[in-house]
PDB file of N, CA and C in Angstrom:
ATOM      1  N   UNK A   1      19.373   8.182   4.516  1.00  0.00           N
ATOM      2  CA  UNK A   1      19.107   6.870   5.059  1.00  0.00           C
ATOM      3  C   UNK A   1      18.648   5.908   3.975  1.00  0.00           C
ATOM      4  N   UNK A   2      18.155   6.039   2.810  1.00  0.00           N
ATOM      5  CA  UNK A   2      17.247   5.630   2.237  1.00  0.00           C
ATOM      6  C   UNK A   2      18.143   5.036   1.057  1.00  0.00           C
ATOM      7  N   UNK A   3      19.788   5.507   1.012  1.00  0.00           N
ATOM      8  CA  UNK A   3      20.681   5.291   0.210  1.00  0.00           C
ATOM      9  C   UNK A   3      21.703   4.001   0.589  1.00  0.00           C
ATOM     10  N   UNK A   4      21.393   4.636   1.951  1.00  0.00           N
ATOM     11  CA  UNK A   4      22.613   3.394   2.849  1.00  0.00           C
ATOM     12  C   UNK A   4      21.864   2.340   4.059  1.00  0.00           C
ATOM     13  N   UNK A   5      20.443   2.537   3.987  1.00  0.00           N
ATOM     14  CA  UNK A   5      19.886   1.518   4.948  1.00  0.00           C
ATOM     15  C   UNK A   5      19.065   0.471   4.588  1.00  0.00           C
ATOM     16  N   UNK A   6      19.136  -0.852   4.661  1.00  0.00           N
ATOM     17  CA  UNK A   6      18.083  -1.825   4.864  1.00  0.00           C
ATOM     18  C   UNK A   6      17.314  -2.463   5.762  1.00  0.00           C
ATOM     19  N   UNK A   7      16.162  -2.650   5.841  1.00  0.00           N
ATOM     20  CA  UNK A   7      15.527  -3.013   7.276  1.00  0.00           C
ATOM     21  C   UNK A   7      14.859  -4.425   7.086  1.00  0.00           C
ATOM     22  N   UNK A   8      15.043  -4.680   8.409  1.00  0.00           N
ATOM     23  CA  UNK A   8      14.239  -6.262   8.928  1.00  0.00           C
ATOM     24  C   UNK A   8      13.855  -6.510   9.769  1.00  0.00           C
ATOM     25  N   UNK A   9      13.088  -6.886  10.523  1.00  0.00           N
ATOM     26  CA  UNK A   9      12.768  -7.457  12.072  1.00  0.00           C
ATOM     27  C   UNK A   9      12.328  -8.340  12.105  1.00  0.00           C
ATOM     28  N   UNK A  10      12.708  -9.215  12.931  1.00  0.00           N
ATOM     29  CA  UNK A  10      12.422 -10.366  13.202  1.00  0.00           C
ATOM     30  C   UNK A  10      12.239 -10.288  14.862  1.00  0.00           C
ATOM     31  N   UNK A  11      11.309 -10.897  15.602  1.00  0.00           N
ATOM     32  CA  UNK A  11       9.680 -11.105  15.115  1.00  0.00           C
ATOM     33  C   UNK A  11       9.539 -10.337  14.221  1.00  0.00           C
ATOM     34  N   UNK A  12       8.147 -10.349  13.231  1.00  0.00           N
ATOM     35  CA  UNK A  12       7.449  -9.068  12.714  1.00  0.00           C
ATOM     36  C   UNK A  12       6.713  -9.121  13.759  1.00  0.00           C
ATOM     37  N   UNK A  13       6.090  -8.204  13.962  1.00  0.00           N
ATOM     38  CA  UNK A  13       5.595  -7.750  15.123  1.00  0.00           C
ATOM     39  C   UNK A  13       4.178  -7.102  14.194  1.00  0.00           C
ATOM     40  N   UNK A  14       3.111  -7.408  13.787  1.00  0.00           N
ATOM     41  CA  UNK A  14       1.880  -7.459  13.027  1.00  0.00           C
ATOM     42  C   UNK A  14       1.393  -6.844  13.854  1.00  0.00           C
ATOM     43  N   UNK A  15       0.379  -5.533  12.752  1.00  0.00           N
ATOM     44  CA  UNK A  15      -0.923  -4.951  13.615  1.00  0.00           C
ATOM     45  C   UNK A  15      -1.700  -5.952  13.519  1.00  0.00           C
ATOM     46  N   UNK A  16      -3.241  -5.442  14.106  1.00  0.00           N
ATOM     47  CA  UNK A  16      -3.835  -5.915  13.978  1.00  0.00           C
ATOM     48  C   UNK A  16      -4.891  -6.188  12.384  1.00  0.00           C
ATOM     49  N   UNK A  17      -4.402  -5.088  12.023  1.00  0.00           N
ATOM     50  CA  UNK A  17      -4.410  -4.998  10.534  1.00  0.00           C
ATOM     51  C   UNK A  17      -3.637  -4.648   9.771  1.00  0.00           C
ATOM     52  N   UNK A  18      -3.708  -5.672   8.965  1.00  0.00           N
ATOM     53  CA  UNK A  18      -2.558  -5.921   8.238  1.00  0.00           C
ATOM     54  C   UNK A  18      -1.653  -5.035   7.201  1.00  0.00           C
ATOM     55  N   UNK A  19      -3.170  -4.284   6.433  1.00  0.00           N
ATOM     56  CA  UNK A  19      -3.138  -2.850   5.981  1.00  0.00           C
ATOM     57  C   UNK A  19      -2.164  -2.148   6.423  1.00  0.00           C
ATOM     58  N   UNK A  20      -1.768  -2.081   7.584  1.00  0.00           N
ATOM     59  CA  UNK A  20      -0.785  -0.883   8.721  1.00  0.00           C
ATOM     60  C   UNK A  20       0.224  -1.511   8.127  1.00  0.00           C
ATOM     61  N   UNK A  21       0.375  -2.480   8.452  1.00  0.00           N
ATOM     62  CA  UNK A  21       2.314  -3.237   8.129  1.00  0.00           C
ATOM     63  C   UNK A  21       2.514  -2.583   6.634  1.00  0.00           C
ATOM     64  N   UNK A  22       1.915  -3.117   5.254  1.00  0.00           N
ATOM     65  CA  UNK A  22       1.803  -2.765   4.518  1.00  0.00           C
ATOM     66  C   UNK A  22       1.860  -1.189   4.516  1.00  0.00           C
ATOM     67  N   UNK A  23       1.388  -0.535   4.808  1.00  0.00           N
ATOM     68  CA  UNK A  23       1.560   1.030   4.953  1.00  0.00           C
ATOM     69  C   UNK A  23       3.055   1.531   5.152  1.00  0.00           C
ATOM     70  N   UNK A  24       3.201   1.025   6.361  1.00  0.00           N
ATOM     71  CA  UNK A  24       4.522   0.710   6.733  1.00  0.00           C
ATOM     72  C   UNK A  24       5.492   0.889   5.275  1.00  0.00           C
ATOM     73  N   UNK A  25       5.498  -0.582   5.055  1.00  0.00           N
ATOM     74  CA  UNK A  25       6.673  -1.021   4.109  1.00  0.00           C
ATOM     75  C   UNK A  25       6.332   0.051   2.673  1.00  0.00           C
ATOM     76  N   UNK A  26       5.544   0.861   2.380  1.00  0.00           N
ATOM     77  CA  UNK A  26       5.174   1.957   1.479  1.00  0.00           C
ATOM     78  C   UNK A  26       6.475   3.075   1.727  1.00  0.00           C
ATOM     79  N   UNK A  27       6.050   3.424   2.494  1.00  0.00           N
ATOM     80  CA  UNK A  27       6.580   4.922   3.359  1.00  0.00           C
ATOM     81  C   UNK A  27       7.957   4.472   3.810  1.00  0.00           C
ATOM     82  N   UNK A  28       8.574   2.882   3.980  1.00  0.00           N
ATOM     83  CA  UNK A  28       9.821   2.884   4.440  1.00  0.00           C
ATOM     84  C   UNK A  28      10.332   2.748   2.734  1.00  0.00           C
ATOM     85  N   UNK A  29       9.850   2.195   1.400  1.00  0.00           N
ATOM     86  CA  UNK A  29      10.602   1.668   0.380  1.00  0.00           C
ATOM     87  C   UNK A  29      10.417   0.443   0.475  1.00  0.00           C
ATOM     88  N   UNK A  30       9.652  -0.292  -0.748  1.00  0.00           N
ATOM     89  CA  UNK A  30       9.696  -1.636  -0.645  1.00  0.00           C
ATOM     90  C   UNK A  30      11.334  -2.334  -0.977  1.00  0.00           C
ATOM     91  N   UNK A  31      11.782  -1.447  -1.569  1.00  0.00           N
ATOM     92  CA  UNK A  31      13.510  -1.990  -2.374  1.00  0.00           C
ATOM     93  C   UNK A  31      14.419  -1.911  -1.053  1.00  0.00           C
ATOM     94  N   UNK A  32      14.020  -1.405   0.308  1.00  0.00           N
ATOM     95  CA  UNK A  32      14.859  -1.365   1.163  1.00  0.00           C
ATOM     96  C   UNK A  32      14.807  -2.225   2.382  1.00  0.00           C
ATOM     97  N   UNK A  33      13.751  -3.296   2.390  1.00  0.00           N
ATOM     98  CA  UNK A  33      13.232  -4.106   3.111  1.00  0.00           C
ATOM     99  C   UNK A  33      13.753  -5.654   2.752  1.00  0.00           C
ATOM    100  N   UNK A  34      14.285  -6.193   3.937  1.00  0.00           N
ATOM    101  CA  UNK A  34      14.715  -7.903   3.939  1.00  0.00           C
ATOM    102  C   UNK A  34      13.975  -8.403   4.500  1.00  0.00           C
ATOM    103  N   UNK A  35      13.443  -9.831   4.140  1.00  0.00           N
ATOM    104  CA  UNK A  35      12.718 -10.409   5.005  1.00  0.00           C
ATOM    105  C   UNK A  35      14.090 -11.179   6.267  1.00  0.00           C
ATOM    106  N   UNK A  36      13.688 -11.474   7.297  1.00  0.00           N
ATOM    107  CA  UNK A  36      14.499 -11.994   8.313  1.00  0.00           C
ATOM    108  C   UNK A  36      13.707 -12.920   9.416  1.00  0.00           C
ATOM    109  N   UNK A  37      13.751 -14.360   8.703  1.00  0.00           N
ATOM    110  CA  UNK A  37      13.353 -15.670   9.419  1.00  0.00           C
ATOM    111  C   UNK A  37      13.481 -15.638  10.896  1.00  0.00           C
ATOM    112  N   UNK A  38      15.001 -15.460  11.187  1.00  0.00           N
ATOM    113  CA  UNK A  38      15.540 -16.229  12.468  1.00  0.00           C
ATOM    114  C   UNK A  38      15.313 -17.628  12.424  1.00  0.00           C
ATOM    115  N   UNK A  39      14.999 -17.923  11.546  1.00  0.00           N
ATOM    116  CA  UNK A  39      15.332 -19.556  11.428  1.00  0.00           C
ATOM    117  C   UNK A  39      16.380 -20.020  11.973  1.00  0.00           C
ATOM    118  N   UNK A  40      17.241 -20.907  12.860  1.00  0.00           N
ATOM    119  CA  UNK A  40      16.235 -21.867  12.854  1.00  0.00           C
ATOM    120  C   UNK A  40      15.641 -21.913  14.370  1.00  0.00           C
ATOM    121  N   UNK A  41      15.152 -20.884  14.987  1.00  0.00           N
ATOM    122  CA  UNK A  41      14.832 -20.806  16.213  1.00  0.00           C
ATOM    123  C   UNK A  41      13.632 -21.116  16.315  1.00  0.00           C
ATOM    124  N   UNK A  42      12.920 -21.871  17.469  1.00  0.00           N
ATOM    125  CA  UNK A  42      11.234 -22.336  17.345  1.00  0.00           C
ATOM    126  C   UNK A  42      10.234 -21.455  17.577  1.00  0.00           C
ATOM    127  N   UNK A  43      10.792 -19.575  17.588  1.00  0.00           N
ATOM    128  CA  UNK A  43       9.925 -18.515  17.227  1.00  0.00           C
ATOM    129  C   UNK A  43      10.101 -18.204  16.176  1.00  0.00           C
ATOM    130  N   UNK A  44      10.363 -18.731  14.692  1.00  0.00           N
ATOM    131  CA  UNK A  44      10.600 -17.547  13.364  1.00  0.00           C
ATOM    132  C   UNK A  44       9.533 -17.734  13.167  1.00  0.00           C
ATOM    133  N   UNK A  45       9.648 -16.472  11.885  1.00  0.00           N
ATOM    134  CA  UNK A  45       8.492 -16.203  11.295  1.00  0.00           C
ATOM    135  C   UNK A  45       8.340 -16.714   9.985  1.00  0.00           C
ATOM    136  N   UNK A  46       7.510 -17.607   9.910  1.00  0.00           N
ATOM    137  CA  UNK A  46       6.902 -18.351   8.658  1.00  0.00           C
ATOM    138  C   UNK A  46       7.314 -17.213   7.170  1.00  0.00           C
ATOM    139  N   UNK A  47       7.875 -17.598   6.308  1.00  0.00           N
ATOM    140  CA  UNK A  47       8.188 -17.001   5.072  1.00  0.00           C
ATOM    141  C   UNK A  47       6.292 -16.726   4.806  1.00  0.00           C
ATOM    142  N   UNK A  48       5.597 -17.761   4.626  1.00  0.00           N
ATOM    143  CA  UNK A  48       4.061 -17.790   4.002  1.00  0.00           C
ATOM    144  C   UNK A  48       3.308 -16.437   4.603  1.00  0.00           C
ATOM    145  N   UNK A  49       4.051 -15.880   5.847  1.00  0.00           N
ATOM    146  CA  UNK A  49       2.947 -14.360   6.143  1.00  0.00           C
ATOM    147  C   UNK A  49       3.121 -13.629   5.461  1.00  0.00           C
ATOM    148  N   UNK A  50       4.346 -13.444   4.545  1.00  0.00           N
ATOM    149  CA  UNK A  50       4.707 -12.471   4.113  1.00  0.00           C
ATOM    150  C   UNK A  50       3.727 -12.086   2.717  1.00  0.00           C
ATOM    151  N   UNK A  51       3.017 -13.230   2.052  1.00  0.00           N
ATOM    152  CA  UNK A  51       2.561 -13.601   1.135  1.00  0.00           C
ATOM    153  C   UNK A  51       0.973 -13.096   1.336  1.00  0.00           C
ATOM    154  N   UNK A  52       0.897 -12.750   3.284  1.00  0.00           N
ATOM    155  CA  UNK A  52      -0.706 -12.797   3.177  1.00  0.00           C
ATOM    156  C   UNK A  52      -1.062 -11.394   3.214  1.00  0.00           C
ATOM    157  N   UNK A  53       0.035 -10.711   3.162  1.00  0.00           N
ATOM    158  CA  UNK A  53      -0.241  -9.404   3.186  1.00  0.00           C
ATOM    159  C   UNK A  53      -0.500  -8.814   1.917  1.00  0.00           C
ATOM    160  N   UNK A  54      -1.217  -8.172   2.178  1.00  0.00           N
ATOM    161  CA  UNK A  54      -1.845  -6.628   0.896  1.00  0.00           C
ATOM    162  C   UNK A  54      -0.517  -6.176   0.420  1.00  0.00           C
ATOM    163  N   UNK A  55      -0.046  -7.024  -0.225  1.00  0.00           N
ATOM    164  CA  UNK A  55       0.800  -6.384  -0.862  1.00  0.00           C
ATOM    165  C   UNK A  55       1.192  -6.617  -2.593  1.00  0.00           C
ATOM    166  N   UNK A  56       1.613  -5.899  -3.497  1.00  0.00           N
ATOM    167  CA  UNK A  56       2.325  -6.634  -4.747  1.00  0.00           C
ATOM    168  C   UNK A  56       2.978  -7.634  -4.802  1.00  0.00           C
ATOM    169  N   UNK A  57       3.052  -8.316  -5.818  1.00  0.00           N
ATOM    170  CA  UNK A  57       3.658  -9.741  -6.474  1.00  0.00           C
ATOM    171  C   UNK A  57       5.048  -9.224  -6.494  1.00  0.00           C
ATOM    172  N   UNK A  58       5.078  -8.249  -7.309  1.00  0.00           N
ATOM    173  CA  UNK A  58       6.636  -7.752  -7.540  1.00  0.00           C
ATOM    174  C   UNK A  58       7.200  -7.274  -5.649  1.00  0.00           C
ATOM    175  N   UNK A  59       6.477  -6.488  -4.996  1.00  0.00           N
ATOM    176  CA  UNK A  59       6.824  -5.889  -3.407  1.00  0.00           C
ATOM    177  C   UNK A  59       7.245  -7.325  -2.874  1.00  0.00           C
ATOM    178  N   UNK A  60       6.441  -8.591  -2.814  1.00  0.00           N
ATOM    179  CA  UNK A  60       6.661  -9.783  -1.895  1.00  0.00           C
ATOM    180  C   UNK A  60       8.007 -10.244  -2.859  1.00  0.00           C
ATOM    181  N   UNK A  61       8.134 -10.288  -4.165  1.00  0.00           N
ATOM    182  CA  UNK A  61       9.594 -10.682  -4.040  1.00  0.00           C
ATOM    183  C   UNK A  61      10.298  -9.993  -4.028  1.00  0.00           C
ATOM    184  N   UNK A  62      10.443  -8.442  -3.731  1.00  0.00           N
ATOM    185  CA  UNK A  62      11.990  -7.667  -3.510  1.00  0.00           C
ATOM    186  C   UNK A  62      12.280  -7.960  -2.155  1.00  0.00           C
ATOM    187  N   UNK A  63      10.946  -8.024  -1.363  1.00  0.00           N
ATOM    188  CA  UNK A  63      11.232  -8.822   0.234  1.00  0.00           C
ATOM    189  C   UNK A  63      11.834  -9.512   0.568  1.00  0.00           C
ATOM    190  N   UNK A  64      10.951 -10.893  -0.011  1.00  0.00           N
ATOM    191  CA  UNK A  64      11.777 -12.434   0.296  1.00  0.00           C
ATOM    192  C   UNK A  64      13.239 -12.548  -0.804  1.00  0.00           C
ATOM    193  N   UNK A  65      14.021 -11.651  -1.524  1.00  0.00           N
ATOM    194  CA  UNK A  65      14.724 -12.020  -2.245  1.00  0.00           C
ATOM    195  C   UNK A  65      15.711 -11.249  -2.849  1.00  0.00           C
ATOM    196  N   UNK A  66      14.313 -10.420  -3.541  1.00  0.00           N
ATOM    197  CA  UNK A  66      15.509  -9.503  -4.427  1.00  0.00           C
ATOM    198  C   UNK A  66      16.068  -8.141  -3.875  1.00  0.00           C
ATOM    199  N   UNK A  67      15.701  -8.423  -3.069  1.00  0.00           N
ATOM    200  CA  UNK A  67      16.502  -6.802  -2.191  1.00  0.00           C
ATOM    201  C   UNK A  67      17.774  -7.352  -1.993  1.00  0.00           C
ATOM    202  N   UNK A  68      17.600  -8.797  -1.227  1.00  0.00           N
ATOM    203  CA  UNK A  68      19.158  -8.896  -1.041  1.00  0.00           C
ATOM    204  C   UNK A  68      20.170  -9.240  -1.610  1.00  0.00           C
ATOM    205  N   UNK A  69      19.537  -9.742  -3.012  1.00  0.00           N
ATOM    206  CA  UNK A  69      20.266 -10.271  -4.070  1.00  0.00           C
ATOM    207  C   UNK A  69      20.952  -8.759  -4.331  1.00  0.00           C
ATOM    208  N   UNK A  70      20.526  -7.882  -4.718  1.00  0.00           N
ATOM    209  CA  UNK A  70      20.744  -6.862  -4.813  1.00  0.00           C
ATOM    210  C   UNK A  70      21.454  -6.010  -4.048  1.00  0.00           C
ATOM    211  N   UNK A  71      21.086  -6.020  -2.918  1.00  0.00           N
ATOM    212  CA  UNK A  71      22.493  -5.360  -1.370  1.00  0.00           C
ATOM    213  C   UNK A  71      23.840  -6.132  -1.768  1.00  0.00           C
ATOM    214  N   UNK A  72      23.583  -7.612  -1.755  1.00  0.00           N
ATOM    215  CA  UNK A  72      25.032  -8.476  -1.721  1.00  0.00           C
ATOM    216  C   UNK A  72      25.699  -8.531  -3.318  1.00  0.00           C
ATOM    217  N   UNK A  73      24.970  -7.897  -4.336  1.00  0.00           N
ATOM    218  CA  UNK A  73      25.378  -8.190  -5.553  1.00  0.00           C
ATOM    219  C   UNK A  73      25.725  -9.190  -6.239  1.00  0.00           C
ATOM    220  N   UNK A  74      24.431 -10.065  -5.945  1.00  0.00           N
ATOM    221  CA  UNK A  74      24.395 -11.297  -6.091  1.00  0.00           C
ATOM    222  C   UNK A  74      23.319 -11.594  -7.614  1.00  0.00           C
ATOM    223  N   UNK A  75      24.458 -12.206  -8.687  1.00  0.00           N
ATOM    224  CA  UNK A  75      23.528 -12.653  -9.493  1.00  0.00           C
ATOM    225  C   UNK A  75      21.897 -12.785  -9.015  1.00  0.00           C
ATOM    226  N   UNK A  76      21.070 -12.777 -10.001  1.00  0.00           N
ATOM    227  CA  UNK A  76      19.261 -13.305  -9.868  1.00  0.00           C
ATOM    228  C   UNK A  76      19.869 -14.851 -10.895  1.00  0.00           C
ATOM    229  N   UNK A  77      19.071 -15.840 -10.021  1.00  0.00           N
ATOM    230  CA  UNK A  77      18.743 -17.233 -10.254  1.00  0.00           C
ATOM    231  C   UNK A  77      18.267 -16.553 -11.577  1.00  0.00           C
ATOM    232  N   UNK A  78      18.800 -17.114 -13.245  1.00  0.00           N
ATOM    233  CA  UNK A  78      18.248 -17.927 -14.158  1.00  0.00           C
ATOM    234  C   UNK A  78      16.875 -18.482 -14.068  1.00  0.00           C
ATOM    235  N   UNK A  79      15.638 -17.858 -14.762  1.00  0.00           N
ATOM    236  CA  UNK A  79      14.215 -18.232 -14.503  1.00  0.00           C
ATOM    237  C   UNK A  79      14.543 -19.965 -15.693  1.00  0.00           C
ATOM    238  N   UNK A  80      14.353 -21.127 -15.230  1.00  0.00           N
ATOM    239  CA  UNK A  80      14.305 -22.392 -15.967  1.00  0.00           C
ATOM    240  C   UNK A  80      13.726 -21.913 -17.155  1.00  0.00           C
ATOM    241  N   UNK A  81      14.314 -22.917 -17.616  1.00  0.00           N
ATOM    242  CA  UNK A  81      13.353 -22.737 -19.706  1.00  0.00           C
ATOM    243  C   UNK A  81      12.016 -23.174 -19.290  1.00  0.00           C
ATOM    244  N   UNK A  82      11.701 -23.205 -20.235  1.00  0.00           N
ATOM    245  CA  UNK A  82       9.699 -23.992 -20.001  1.00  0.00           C
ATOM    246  C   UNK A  82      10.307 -24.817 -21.281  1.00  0.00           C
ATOM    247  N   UNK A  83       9.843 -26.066 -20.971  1.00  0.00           N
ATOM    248  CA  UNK A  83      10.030 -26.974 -21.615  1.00  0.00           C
ATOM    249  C   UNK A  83       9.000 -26.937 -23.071  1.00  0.00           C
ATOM    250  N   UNK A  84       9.434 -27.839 -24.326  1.00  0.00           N
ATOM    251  CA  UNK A  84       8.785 -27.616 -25.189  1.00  0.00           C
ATOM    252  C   UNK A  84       7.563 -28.305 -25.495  1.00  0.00           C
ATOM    253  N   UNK A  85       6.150 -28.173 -26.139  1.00  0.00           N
ATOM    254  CA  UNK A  85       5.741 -29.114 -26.428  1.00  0.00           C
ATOM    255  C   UNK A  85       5.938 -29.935 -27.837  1.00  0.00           C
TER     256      UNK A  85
END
């Protein structure tokens, strides 16, 4: 499963602690997890929860991003230059 599956739900459906979700996304693979808005319906789920969870810098973007860049084999966005002083 862990070769050929990616997961999402939309609602997230949150414990009451937050810890649990996080636990969760441990034990499922953070590299196998999409985030999934349902945008543009007037129940999605705010991208910003994803951010409030106990989780890694690197875990919140394979979520919001690079997992799926990665499923669809989709170039990664070019990080901008930093301009000079």
């Amino acid at each position: 499963m862990h070769q050929q599956m990616y997961f999402s739900t939309q609602p997230v459906e949150e414990p009451d602690n937050p810890r649990h979700l996080a636990a969760t996304i441990e034990v499922i693979g953070d590299d196998h997890i999409l985030f999934a808005s349902d945008w543009p319906h007037h129940d999605f789920d705010h991208p910003r929860h994803v951010f409030d969870l106990p989780l890694s810098l690197e875990t919140k973007r394979r979520i919001m991003g690079g997992n799926a860049l990665r499923l669809f084999g989709i170039p990664s966005p070019a990080k901008p230059a930093r301009p000079r002083a």
